[in-house]
C-alpha atoms as a PDB file:
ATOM      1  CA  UNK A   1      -6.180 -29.113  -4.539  1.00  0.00           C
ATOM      2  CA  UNK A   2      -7.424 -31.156  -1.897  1.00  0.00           C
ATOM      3  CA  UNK A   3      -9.807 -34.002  -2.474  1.00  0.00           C
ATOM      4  CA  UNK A   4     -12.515 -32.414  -0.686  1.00  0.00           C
ATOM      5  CA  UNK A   5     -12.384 -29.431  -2.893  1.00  0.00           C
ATOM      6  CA  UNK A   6     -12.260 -31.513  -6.044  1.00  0.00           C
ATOM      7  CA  UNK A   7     -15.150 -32.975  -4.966  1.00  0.00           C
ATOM      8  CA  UNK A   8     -16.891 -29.808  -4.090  1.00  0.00           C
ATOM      9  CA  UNK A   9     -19.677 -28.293  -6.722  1.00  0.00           C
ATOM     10  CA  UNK A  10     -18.917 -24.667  -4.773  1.00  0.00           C
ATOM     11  CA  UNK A  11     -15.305 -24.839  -5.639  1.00  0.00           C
ATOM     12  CA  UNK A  12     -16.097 -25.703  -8.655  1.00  0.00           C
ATOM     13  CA  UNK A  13     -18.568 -22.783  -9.786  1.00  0.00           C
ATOM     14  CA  UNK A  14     -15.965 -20.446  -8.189  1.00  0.00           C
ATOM     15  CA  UNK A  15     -13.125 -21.975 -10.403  1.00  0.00           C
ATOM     16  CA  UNK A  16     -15.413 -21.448 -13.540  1.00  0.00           C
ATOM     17  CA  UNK A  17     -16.449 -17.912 -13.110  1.00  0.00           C
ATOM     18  CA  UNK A  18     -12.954 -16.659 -11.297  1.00  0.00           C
ATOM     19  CA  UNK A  19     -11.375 -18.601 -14.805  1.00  0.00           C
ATOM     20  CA  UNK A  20     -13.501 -16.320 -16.900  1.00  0.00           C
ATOM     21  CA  UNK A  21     -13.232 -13.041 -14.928  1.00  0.00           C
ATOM     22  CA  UNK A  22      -9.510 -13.503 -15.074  1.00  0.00           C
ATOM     23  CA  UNK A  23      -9.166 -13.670 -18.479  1.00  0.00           C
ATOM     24  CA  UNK A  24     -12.061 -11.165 -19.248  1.00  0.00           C
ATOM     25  CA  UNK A  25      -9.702  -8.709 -16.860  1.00  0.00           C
ATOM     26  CA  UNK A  26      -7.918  -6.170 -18.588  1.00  0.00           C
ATOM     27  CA  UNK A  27      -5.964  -6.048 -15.214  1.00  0.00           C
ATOM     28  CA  UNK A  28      -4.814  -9.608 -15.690  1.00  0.00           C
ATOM     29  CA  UNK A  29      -1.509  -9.348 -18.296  1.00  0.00           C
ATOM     30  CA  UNK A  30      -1.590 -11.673 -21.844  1.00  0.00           C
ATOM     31  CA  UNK A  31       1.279 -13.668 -20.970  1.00  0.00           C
ATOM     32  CA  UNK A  32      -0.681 -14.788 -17.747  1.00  0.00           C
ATOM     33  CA  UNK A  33      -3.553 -15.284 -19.864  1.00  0.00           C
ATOM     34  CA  UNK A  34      -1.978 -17.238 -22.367  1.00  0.00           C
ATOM     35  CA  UNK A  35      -0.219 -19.276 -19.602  1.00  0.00           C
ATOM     36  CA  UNK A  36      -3.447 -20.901 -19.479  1.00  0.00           C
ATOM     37  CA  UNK A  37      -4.790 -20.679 -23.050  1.00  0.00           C
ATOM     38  CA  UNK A  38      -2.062 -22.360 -24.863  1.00  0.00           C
ATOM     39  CA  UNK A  39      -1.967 -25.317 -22.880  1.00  0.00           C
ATOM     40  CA  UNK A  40      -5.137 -26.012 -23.204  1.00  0.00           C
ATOM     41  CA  UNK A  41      -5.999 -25.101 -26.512  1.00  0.00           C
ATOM     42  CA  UNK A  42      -2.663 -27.600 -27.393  1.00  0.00           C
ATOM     43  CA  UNK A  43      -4.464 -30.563 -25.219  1.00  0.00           C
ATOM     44  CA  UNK A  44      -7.700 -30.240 -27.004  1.00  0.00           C
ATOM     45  CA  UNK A  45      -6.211 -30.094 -30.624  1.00  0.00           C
ATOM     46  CA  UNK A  46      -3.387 -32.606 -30.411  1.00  0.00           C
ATOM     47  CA  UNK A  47      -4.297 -35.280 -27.817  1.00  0.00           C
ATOM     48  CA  UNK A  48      -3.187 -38.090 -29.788  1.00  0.00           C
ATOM     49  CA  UNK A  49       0.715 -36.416 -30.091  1.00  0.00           C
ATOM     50  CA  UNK A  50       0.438 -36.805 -26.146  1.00  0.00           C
ATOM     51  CA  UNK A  51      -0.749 -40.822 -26.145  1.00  0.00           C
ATOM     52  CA  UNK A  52       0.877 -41.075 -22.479  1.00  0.00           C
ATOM     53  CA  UNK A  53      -1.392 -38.890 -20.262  1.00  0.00           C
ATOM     54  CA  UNK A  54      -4.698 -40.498 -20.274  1.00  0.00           C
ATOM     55  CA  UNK A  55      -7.164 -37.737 -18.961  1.00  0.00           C
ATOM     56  CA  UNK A  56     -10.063 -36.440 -20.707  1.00  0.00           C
ATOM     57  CA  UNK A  57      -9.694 -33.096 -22.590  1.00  0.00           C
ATOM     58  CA  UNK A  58     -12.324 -31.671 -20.213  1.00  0.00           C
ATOM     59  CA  UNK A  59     -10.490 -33.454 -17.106  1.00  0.00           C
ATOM     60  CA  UNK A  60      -7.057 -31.389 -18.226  1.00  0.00           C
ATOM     61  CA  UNK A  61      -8.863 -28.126 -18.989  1.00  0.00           C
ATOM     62  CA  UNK A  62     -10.627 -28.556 -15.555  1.00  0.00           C
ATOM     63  CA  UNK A  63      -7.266 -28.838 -14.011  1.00  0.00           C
ATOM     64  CA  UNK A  64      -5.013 -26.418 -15.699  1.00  0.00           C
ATOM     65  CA  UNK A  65      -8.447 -24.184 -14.612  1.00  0.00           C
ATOM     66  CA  UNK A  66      -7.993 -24.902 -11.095  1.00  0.00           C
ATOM     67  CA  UNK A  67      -4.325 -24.074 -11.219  1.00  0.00           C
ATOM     68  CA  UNK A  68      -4.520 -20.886 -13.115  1.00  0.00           C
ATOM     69  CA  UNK A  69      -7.377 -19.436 -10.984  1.00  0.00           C
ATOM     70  CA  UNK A  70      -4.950 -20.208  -7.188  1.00  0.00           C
ATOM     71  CA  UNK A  71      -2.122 -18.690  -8.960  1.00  0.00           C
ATOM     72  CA  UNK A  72      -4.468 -15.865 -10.258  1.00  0.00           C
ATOM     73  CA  UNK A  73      -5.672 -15.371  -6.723  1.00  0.00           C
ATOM     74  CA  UNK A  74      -2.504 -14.935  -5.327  1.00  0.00           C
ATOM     75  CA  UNK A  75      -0.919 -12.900  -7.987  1.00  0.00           C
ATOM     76  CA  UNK A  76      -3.777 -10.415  -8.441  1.00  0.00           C
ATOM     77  CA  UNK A  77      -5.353 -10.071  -5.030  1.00  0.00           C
ATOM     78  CA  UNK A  78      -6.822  -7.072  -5.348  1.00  0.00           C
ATOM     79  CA  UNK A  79      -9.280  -8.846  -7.937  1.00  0.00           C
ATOM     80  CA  UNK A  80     -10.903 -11.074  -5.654  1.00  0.00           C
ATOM     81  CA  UNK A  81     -13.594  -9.473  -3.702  1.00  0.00           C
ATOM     82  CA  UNK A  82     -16.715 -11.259  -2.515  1.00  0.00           C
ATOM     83  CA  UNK A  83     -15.663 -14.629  -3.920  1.00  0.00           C
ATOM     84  CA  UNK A  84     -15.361 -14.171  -7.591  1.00  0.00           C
ATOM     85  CA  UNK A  85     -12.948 -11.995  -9.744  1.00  0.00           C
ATOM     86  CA  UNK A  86     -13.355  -8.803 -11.298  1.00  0.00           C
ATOM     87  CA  UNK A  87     -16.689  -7.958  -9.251  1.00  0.00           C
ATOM     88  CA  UNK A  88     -16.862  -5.042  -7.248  1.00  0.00           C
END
């Protein structure tokens, strides 16, 4: 993600309802969903086993967001429509 779009409150609010939609989606397979859930769920419950990476819990959940909504996008296309997944 570019710095820009880091920075940017509309990418943002996309990445947080296209994150939910997506795993809301009965479209959208478990292991996909999971691909995101596990990591994230292991962050927030055993951040001291991981001492090295110093980001936030919220700061890795944000990222691992970002990621799993762009490969989302391009894996389940048909999903997108009008900006946010799921909607049609």
């Amino acid at each position: 993600m570019k710095l820009r779009k880091l920075l940017s409150l509309k990418q943002w609010s996309h990445i947080f309802r296209a994150s939910w939609s997506y795993i809301a989606s009965p479209t959208v397979s478990l292991g996909d969903k999971l691909l995101f859930a596990v990591p994230a769920l292991l962050y927030w419950v055993l951040p001291d086993v991981m001492p090295v990476v110093p980001i936030d819990d919220i700061g890795v959940t944000m990222l691992l967001m970002g990621w799993f909504v762009s490969r989302m996008e391009r894996k389940y296309p048909v999903l997108v429509r009008g900006g946010t997944a799921g909607k049609r």
